[in-house]
N, C-alpha and C. Protein backbone atom coordinates (compact mmCIF):
# COMPACT_ATOMS: atom_id res chain seq x y z
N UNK A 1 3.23 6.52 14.38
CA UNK A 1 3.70 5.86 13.16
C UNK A 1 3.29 6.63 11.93
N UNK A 2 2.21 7.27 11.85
CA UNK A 2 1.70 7.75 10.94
C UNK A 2 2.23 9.03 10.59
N UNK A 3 2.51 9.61 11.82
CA UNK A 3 3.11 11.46 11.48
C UNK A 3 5.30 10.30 10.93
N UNK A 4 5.33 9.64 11.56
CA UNK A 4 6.59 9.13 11.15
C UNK A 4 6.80 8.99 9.55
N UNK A 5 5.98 8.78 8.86
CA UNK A 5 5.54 8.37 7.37
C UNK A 5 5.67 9.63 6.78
N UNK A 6 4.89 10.09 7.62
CA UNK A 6 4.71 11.94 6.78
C UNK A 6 6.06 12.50 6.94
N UNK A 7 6.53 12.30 8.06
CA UNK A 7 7.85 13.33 7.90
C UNK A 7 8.74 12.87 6.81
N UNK A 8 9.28 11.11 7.03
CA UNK A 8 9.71 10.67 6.13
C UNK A 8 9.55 11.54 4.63
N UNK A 9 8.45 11.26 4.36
CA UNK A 9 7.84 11.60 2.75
C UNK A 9 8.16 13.98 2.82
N UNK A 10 7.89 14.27 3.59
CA UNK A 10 8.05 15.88 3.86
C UNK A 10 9.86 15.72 4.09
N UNK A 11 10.37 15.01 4.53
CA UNK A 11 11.65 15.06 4.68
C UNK A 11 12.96 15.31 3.40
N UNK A 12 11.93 14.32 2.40
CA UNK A 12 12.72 14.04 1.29
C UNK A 12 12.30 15.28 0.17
N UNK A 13 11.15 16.22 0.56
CA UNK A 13 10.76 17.00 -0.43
C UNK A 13 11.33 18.21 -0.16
N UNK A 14 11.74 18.12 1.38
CA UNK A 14 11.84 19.76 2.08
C UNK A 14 13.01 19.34 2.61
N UNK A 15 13.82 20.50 2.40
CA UNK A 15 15.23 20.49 3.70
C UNK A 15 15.01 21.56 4.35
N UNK A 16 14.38 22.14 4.70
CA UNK A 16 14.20 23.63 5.29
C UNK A 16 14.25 23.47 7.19
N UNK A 17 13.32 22.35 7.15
CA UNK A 17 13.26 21.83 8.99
C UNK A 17 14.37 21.25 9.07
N UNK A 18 14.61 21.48 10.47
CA UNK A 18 15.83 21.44 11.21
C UNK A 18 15.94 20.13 11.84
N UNK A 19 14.66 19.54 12.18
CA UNK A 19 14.75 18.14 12.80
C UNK A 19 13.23 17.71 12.55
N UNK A 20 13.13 15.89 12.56
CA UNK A 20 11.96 15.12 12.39
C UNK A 20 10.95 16.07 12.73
N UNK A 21 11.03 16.31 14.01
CA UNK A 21 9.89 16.83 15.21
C UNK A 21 9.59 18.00 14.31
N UNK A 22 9.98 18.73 14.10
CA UNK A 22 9.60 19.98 13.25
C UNK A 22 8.86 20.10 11.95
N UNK A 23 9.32 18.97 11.06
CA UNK A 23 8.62 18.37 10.14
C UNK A 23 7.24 17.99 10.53
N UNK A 24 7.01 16.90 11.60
CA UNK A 24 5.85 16.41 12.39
C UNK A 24 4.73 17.71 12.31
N UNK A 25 5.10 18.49 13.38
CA UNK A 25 4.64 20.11 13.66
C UNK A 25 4.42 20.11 12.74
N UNK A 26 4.83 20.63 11.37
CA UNK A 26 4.65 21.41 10.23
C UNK A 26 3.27 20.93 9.96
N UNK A 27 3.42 18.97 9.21
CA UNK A 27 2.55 18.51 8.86
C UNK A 27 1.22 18.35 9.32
N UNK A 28 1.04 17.95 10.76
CA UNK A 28 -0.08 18.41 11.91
C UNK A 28 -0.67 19.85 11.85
N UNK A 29 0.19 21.06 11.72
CA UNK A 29 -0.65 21.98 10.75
C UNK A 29 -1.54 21.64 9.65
N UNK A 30 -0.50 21.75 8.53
CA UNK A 30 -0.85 21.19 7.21
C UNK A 30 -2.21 20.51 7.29
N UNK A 31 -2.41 19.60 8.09
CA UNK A 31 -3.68 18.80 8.12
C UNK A 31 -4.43 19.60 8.56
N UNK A 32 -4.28 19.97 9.98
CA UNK A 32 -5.27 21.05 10.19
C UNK A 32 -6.08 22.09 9.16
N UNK A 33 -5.15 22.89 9.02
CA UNK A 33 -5.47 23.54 7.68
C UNK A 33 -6.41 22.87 6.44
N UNK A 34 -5.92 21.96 6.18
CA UNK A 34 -6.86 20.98 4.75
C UNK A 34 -8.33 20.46 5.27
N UNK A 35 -8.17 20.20 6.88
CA UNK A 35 -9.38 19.47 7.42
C UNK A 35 -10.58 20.90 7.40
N UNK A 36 -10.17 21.72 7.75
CA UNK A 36 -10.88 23.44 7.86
C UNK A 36 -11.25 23.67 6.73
N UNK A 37 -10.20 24.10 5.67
CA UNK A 37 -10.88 23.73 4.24
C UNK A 37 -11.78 22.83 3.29
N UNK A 38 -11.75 21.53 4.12
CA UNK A 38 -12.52 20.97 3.80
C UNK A 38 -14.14 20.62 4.55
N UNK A 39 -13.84 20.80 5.43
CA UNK A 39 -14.97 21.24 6.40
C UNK A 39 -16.09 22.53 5.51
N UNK A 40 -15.57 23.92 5.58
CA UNK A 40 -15.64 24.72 4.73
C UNK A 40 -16.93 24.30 3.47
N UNK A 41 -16.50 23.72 2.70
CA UNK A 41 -16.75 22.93 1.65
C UNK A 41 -17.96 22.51 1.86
């Protein structure tokens, strides 16, 4: 439900992904990435 929200919200900012699922992917990076950086910190 939660990556569902995100794509939603990444959906409407980005047209670049080709489908939900890809969006999902993207964002599950994205977090990754921010959690490392913030770890980091």
């Amino acid at each position: 439900m939660y990556c569902d929200l995100l794509c939603i919200r990444v959906l409407m900012l980005s047209v670049g992904a080709k489908s939900v699922e890809d969006q999902c992917n993207g964002i599950e990076k994205l977090e990754q990435k921010q959690l490392e950086v913030f770890l980091e910190k």
